[in-house]
C-alpha atoms as a PDB file:
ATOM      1  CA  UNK A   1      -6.855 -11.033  -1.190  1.00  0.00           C
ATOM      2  CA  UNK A   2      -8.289 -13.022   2.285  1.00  0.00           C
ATOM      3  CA  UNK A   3     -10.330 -10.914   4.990  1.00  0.00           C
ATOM      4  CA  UNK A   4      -8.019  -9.406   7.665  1.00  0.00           C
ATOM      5  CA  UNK A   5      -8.784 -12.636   9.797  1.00  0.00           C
ATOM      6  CA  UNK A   6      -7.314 -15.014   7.476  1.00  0.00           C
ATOM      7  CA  UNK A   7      -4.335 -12.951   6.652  1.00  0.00           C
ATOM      8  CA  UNK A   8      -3.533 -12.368  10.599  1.00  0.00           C
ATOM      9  CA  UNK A   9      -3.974 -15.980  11.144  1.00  0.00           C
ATOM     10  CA  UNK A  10      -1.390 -16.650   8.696  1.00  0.00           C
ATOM     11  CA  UNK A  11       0.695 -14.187  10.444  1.00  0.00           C
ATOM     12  CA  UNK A  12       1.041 -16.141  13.238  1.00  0.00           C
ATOM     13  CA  UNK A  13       1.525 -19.470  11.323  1.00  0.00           C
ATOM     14  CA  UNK A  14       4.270 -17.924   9.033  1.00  0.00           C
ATOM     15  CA  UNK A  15       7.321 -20.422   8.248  1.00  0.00           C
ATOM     16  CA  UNK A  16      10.514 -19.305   6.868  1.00  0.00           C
ATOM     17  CA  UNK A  17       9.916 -20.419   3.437  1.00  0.00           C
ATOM     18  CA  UNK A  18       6.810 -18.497   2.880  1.00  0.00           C
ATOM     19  CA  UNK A  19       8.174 -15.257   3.944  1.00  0.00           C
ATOM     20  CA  UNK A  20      11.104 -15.325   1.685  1.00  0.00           C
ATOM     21  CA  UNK A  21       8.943 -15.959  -1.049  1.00  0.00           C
ATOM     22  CA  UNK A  22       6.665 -12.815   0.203  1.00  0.00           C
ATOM     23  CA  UNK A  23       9.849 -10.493   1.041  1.00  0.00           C
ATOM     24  CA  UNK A  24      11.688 -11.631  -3.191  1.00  0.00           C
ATOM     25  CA  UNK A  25       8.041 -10.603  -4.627  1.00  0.00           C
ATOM     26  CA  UNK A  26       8.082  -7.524  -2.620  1.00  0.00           C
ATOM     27  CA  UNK A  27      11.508  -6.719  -3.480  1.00  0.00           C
ATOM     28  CA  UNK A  28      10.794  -6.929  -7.058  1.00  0.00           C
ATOM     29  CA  UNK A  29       7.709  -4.595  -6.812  1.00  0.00           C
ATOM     30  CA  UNK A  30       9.604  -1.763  -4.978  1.00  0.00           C
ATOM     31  CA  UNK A  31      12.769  -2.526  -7.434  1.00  0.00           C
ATOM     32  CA  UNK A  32      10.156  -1.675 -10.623  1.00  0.00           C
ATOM     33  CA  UNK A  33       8.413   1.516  -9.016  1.00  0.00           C
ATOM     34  CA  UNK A  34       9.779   4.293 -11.043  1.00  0.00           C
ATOM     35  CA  UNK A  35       8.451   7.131 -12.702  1.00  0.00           C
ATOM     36  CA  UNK A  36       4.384   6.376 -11.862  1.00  0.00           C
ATOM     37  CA  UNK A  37       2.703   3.336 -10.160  1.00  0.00           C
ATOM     38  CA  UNK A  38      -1.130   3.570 -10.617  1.00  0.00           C
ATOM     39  CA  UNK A  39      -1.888   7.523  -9.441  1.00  0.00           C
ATOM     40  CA  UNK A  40       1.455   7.051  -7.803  1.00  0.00           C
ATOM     41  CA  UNK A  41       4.178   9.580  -8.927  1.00  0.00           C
ATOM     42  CA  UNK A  42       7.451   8.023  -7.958  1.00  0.00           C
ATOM     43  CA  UNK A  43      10.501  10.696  -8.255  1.00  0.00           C
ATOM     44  CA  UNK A  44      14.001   8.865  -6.616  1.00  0.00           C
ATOM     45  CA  UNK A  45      12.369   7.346  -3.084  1.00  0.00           C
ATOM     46  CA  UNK A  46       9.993   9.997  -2.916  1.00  0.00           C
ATOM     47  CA  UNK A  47       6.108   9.401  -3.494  1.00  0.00           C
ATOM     48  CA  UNK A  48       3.701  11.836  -4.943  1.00  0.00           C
ATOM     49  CA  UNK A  49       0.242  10.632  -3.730  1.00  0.00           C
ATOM     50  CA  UNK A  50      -2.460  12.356  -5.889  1.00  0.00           C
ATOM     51  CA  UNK A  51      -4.902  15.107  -3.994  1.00  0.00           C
ATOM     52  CA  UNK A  52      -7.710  12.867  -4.418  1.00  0.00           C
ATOM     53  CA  UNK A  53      -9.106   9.934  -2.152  1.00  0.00           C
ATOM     54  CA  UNK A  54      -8.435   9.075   1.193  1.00  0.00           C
ATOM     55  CA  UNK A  55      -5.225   7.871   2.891  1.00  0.00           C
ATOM     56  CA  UNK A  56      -4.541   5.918   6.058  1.00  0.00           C
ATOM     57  CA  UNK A  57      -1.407   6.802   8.001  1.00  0.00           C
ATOM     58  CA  UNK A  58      -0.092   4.679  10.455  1.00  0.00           C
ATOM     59  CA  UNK A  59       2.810   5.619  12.192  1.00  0.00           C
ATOM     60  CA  UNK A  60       5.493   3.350  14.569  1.00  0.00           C
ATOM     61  CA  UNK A  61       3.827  -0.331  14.690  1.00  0.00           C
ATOM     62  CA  UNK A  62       7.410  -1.690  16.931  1.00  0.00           C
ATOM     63  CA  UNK A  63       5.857  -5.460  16.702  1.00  0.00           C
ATOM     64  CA  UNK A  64       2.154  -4.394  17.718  1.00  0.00           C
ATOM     65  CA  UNK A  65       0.329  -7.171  16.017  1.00  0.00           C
ATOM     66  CA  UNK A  66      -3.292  -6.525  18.273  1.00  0.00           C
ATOM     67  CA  UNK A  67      -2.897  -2.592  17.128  1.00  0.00           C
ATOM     68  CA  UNK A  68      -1.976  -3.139  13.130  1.00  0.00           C
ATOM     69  CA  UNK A  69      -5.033  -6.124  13.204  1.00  0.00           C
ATOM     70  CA  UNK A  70      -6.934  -3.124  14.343  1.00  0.00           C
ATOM     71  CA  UNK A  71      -6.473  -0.276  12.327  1.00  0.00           C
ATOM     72  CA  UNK A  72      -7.044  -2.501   9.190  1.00  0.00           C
ATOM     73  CA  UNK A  73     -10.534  -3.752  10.577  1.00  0.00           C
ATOM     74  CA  UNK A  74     -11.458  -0.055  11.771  1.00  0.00           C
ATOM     75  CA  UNK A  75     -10.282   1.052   8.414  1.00  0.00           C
ATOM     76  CA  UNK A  76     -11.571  -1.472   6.224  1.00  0.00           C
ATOM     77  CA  UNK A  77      -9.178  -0.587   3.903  1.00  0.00           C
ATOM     78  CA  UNK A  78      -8.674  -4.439   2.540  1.00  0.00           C
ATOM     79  CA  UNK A  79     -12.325  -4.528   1.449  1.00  0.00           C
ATOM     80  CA  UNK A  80     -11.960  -0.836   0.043  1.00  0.00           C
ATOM     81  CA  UNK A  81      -8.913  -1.610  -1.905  1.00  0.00           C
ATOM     82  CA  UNK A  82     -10.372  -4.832  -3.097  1.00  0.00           C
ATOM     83  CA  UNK A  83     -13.503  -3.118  -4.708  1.00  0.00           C
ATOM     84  CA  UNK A  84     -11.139  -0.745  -6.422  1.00  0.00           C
ATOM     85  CA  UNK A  85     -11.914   2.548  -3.934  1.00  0.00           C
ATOM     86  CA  UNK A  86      -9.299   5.323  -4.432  1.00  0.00           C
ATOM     87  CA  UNK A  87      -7.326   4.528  -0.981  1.00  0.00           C
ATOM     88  CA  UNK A  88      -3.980   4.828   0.495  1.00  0.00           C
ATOM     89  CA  UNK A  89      -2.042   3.258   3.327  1.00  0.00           C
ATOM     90  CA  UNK A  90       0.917   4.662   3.793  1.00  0.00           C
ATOM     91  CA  UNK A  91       3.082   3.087   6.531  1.00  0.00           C
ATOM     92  CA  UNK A  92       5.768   5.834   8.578  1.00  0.00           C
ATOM     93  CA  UNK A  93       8.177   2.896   9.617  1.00  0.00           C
ATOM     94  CA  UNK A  94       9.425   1.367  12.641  1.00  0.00           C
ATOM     95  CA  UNK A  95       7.440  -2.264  11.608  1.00  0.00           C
ATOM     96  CA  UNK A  96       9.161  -4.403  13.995  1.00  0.00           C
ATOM     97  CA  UNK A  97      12.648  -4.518  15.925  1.00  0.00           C
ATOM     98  CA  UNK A  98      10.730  -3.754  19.243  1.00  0.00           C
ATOM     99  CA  UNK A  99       7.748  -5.037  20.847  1.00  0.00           C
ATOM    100  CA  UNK A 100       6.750  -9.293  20.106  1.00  0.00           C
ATOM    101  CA  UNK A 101       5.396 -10.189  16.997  1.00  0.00           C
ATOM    102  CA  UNK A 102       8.258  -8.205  14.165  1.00  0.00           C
ATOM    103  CA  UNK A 103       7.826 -10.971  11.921  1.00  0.00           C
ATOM    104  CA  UNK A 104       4.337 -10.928  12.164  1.00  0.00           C
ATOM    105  CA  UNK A 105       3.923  -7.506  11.369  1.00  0.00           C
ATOM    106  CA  UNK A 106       6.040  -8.086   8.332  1.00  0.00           C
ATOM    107  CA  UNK A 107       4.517 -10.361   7.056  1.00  0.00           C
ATOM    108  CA  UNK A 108       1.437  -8.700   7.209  1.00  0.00           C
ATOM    109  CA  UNK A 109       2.524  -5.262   5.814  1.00  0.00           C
ATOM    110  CA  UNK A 110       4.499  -7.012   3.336  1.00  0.00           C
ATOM    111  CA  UNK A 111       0.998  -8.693   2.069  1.00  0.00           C
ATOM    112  CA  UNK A 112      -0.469  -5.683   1.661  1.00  0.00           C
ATOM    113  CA  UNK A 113       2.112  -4.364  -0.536  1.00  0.00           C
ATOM    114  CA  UNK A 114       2.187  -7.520  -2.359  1.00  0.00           C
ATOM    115  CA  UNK A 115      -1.706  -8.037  -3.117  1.00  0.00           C
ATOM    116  CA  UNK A 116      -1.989  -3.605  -3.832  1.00  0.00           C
ATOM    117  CA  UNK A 117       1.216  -1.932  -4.721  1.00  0.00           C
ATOM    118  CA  UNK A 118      -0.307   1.093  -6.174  1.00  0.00           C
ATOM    119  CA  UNK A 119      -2.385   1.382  -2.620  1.00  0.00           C
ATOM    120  CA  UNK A 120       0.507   0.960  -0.294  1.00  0.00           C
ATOM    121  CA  UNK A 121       3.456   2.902   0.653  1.00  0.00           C
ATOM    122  CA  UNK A 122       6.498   1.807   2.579  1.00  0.00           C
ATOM    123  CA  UNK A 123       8.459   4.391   4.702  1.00  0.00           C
ATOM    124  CA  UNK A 124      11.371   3.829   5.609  1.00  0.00           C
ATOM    125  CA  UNK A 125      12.093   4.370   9.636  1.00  0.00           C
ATOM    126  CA  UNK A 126      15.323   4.797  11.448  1.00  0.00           C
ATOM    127  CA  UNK A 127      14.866   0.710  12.319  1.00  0.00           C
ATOM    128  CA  UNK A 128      15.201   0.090   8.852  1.00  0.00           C
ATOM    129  CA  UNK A 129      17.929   2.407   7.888  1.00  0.00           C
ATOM    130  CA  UNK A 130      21.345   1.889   6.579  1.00  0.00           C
ATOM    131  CA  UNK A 131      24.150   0.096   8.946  1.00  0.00           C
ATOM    132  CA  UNK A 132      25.517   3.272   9.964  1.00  0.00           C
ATOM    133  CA  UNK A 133      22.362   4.683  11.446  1.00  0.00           C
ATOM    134  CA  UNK A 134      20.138   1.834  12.348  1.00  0.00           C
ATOM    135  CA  UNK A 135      18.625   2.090  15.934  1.00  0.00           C
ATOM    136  CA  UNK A 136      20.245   0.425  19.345  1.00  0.00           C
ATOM    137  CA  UNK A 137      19.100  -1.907  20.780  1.00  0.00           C
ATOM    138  CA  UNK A 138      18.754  -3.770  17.887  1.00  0.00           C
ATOM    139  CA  UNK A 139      16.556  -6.335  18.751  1.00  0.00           C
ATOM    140  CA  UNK A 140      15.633  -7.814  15.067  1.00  0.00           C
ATOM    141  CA  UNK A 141      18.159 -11.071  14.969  1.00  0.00           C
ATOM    142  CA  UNK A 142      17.169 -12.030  18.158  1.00  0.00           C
ATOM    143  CA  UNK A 143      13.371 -11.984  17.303  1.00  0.00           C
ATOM    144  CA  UNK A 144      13.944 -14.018  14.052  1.00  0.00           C
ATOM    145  CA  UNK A 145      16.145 -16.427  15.661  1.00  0.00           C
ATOM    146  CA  UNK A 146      13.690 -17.060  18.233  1.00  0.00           C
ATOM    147  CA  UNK A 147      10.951 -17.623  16.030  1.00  0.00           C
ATOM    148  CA  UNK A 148      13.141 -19.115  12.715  1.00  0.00           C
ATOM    149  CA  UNK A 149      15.678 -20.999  14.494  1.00  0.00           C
ATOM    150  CA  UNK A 150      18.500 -21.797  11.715  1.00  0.00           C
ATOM    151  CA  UNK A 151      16.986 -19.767   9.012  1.00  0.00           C
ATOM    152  CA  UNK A 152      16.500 -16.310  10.416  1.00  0.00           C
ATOM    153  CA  UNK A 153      20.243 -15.400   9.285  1.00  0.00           C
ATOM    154  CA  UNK A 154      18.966 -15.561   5.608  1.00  0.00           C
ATOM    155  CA  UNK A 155      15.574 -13.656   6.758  1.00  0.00           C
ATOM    156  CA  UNK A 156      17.353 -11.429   7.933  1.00  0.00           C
ATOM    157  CA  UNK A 157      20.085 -10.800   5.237  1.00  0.00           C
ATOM    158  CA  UNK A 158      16.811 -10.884   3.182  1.00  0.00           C
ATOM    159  CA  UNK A 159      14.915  -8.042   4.989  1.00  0.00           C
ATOM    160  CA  UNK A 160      17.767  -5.594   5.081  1.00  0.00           C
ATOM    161  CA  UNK A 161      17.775  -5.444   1.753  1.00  0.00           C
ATOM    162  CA  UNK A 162      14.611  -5.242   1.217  1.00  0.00           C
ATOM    163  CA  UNK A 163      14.314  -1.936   4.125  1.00  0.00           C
ATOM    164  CA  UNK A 164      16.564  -0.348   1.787  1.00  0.00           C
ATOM    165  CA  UNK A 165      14.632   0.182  -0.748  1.00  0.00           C
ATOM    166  CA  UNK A 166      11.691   1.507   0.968  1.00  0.00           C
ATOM    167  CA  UNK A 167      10.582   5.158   0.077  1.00  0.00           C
ATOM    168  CA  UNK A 168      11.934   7.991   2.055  1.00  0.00           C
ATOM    169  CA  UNK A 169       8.786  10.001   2.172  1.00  0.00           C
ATOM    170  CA  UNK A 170       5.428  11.197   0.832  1.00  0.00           C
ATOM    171  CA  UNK A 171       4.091  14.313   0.034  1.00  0.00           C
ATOM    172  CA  UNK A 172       0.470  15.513  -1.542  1.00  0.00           C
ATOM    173  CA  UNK A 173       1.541  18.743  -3.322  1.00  0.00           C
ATOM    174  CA  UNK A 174       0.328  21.696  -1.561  1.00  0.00           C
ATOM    175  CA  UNK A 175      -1.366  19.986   1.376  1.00  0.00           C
ATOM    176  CA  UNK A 176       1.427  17.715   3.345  1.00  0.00           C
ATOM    177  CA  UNK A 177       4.488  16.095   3.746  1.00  0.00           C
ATOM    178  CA  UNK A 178       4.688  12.339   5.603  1.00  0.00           C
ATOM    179  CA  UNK A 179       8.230  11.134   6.652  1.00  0.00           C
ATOM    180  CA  UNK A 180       9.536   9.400   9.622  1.00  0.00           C
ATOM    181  CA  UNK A 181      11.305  11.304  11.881  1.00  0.00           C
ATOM    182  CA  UNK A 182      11.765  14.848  11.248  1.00  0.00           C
ATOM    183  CA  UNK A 183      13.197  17.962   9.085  1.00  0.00           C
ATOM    184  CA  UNK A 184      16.501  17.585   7.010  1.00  0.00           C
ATOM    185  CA  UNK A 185      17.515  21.104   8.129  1.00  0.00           C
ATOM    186  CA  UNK A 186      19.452  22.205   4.913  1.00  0.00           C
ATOM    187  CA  UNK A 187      17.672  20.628   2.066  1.00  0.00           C
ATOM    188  CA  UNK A 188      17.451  23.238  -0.739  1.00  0.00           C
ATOM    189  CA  UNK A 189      14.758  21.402  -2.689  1.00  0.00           C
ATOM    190  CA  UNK A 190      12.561  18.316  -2.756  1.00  0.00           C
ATOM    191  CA  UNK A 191      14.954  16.620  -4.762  1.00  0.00           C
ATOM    192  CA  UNK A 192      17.006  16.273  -1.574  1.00  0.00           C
ATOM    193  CA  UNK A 193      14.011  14.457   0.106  1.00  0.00           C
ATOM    194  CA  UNK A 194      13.956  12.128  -3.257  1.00  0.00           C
ATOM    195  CA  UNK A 195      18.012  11.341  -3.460  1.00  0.00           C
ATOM    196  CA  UNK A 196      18.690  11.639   0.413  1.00  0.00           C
ATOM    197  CA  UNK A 197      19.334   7.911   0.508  1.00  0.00           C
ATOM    198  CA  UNK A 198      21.622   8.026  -2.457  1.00  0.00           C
ATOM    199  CA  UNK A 199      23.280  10.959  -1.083  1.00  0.00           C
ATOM    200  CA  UNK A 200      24.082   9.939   2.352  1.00  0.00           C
ATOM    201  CA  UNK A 201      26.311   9.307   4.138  1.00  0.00           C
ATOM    202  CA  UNK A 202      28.202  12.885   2.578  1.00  0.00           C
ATOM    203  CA  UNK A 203      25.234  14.768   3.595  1.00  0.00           C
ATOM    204  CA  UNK A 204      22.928  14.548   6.326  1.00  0.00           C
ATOM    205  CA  UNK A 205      19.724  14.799   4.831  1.00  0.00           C
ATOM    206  CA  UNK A 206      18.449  11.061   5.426  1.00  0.00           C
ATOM    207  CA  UNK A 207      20.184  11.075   9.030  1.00  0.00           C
ATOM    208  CA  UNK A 208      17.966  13.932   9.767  1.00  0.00           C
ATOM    209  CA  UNK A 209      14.832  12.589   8.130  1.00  0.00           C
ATOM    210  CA  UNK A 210      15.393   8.986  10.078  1.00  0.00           C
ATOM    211  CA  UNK A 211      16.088  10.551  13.039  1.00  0.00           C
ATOM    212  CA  UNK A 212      15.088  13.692  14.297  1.00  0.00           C
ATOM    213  CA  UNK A 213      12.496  15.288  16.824  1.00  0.00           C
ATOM    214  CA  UNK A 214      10.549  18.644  16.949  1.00  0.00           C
ATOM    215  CA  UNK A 215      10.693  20.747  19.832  1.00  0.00           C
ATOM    216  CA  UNK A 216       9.611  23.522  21.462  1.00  0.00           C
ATOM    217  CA  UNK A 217      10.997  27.210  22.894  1.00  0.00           C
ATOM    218  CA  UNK A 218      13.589  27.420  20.797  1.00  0.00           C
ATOM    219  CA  UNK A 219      15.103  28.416  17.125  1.00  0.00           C
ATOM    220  CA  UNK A 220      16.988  26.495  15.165  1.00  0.00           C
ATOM    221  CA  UNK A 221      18.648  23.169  15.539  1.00  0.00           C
ATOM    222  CA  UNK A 222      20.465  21.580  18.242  1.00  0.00           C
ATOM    223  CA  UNK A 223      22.019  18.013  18.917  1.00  0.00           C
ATOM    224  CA  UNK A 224      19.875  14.937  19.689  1.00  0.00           C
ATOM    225  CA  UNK A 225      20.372  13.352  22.647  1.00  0.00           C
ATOM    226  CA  UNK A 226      19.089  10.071  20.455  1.00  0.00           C
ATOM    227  CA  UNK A 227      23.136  10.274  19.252  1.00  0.00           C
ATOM    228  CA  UNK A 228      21.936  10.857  15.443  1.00  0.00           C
ATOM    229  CA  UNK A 229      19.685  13.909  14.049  1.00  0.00           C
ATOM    230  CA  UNK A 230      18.994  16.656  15.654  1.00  0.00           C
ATOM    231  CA  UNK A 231      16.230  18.557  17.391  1.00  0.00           C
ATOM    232  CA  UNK A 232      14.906  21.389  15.383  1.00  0.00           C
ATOM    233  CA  UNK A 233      12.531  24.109  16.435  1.00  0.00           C
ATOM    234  CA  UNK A 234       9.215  25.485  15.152  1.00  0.00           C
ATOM    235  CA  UNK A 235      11.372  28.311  12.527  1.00  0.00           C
ATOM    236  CA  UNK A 236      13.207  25.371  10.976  1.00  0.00           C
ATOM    237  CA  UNK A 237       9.703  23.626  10.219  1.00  0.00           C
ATOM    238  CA  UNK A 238       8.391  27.074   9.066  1.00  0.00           C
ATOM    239  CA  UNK A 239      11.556  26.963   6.319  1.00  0.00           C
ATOM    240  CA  UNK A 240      10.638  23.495   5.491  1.00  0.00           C
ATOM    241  CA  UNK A 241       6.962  23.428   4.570  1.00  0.00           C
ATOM    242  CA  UNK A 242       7.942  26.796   2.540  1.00  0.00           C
ATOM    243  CA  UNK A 243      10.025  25.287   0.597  1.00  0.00           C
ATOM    244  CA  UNK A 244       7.875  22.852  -0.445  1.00  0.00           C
ATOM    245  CA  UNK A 245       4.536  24.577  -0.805  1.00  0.00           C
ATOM    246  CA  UNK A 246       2.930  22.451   1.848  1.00  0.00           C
ATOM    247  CA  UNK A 247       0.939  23.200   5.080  1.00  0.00           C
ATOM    248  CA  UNK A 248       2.273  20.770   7.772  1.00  0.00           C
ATOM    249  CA  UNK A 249       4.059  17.296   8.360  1.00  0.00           C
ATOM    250  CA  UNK A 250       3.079  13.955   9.374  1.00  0.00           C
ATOM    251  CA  UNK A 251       5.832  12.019  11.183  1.00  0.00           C
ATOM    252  CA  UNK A 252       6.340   8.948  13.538  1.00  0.00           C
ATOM    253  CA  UNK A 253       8.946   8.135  15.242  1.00  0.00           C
ATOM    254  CA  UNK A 254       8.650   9.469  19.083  1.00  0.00           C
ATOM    255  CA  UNK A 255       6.829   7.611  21.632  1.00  0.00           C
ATOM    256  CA  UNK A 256       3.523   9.445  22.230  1.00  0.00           C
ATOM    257  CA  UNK A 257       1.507   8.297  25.501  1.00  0.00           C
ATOM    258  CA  UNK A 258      -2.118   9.811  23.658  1.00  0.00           C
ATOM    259  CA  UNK A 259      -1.213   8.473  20.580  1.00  0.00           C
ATOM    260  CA  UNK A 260      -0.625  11.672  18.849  1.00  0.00           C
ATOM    261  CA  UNK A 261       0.863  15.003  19.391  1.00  0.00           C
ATOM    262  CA  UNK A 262       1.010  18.208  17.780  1.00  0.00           C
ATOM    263  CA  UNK A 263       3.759  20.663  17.542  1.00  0.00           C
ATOM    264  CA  UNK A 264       5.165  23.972  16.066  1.00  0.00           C
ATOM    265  CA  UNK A 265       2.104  25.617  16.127  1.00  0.00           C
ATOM    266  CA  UNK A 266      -0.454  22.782  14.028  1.00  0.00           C
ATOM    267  CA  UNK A 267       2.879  22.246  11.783  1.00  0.00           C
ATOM    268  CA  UNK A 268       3.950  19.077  12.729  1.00  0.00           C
ATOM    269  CA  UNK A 269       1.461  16.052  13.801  1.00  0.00           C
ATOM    270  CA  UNK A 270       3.244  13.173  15.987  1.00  0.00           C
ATOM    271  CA  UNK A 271       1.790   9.616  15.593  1.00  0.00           C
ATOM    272  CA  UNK A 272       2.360   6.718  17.278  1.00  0.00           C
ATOM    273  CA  UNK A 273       0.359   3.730  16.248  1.00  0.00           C
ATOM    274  CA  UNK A 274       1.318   0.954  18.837  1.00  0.00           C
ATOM    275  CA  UNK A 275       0.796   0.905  22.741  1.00  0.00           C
ATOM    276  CA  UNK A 276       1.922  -1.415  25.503  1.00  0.00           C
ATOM    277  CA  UNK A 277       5.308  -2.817  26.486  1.00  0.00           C
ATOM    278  CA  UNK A 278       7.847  -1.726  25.690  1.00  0.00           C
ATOM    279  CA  UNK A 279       6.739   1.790  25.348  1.00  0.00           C
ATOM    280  CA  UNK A 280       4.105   1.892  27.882  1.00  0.00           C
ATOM    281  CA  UNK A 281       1.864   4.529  26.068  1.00  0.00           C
ATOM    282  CA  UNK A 282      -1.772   4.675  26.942  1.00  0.00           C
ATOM    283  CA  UNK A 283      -3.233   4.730  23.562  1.00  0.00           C
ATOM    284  CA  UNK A 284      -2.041   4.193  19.743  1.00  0.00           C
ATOM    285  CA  UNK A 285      -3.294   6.522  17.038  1.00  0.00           C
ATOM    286  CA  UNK A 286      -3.751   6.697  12.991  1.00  0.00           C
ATOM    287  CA  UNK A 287      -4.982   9.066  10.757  1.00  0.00           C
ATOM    288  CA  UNK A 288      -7.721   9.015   7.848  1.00  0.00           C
ATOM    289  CA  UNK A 289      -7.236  11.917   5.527  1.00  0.00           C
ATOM    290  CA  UNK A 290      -9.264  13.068   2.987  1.00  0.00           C
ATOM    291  CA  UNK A 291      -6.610  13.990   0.371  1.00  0.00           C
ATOM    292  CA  UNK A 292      -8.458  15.859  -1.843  1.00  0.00           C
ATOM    293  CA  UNK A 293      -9.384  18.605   1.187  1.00  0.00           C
ATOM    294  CA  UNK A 294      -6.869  21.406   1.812  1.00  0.00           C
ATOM    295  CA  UNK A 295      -6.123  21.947   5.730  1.00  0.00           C
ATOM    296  CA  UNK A 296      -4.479  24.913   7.095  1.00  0.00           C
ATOM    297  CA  UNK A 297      -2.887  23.389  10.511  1.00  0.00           C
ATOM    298  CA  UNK A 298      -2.422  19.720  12.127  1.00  0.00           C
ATOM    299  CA  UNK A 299      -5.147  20.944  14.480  1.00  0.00           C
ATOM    300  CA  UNK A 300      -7.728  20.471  12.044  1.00  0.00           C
ATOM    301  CA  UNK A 301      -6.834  16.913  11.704  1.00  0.00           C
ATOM    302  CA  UNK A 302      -7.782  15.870  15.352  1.00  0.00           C
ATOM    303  CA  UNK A 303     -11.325  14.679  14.187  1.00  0.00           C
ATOM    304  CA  UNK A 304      -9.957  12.356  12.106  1.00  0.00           C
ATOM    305  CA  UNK A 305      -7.779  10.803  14.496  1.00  0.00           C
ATOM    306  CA  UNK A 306      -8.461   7.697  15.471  1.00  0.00           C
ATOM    307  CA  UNK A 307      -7.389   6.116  18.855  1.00  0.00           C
ATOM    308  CA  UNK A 308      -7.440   2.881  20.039  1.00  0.00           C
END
């Protein structure tokens, strides 16, 4: 694959034609991954990533071109991949449909999939959920329009489809779970992480996953004043990682101004990897983990934040 430079520039120089090629090979790849991809254990839309090597997480990008051209030089994780290292980036959604450059982005995380699709992993974010729970404002036609002109109706009709079929979380057994937004508050098993997209809209499991936030001082769950999920406190997240015989959760989805956050007691890590209009935050933030290492609380994460 190019150096980050050369793929970036192309970013900016994308034409329709050339992303709808990218976004029908991409579709195809996520279309085949069943059963195991590489180390990759694929069960419905949930990933098992193996406890071994290192992963990248990168939370909400929301059209930050600068602060995705960043992590990926900091990381070096092209180069890595390329000589065949044992590394992960595993995206937490929310790519574009905010901020300036969404197709951009795309294009670039789409590239990345395309050139290592054992390597990457596509979350899907409340921005790229179904019709009946996709985030307003949405700003994504506008964007493509602007930058497509007559085509962005097919690029658009193109990229839908292709959100839909992006995974629904990622978990390293016994160490973590990684998901967008927050707890589905009465899943019984992890098969209702895997199927929550085939299950919804009759239950609420992928709502919740898309959409919630943690919070603090209370029990339980409560409505979100976001209109969909809910807010769920520190004893739902204890019930949770239980159930699945992990330690804490890695999420997105909530504008941080440091970047990260943590919550529920080193349960639940916040990140936010994009800063600047229209969120304002001081600082974006991404996480290297060493996946073969077993960690007790969130806290013991912090000194492999990164913050830009």
């Amino acid at each position: 694959m190019r150096d980050v430079y050369e793929l970036f520039e192309e970013a900016v120089e994308i034409e329709s034609q050339s992303l709808i090629r990218l976004m029908t090979r991409v579709n195809r790849t996520l279309s085949a991954e069943k059963d195991q991809i590489g180390k990759l254990q694929i069960n419905g839309r949930l990933v098992h990533l193996p406890p071994s090597g290192k992963a990248t997480i990168v939370g909400d990008i929301h059209g930050d071109l600068d602060g995705l051209k960043h992590i990926l030089t900091e990381t070096r994780f092209i180069e890595k991949a390329s000589d065949s290292e044992e590394v992960y980036l595993v995206f937490l959604g929310d790519y574009g449909d905010r901020g300036t450059h969404s197709a951009e982005v795309y294009y670039v995380v789409l590239s990345l999939k395309d050139a290592y699709p054992n390597k990457v992993v596509l979350i899907q974010g409340n921005h790229e959920g179904p019709e009946d729970l996709l985030a307003e404002p949405h700003n994504l036609p506008y964007e493509l329009q602007k930058k497509f002109g007559a085509d962005w109706q097919t690029i658009y009709r193109e990229l839908s489809s292709l959100f839909r079929r992006f995974h629904t979380a990622a978990v390293v057994d016994e160490r973590c779970i990684m998901l967008h937004g927050g707890v589905p508050s009465k899943a019984k098993s992890l098969e209702d992480i895997a199927y929550a997209y085939e299950k919804h809209p009759a239950e609420r499991h992928l709502e919740e996953i898309l959409w919630s936030d943690p919070v603090e001082g209370f029990t339980g769950t409560y409505p979100s004043p976001r209109g969909a999920g809910i807010l769920f406190g520190e004893d739902v997240t204890n019930d949770f990682l239980k159930m699945l015989n992990v330690h804490f959760l890695v999420r997105g989805h909530e504008p941080v101004s440091d970047g990260y956050k943590i919550n529920h007691d080193g349960k639940v890590l916040t990140l936010f990897s994009r800063k600047g209009s229209p969120y304002f935050n001081r600082h974006g933030a991404f996480l290297t983990l060493d996946l073969s290492k077993v960690f007790d609380s969130a806290r013991q994460l912090e000194p492999f934040i990164r913050r830009f």
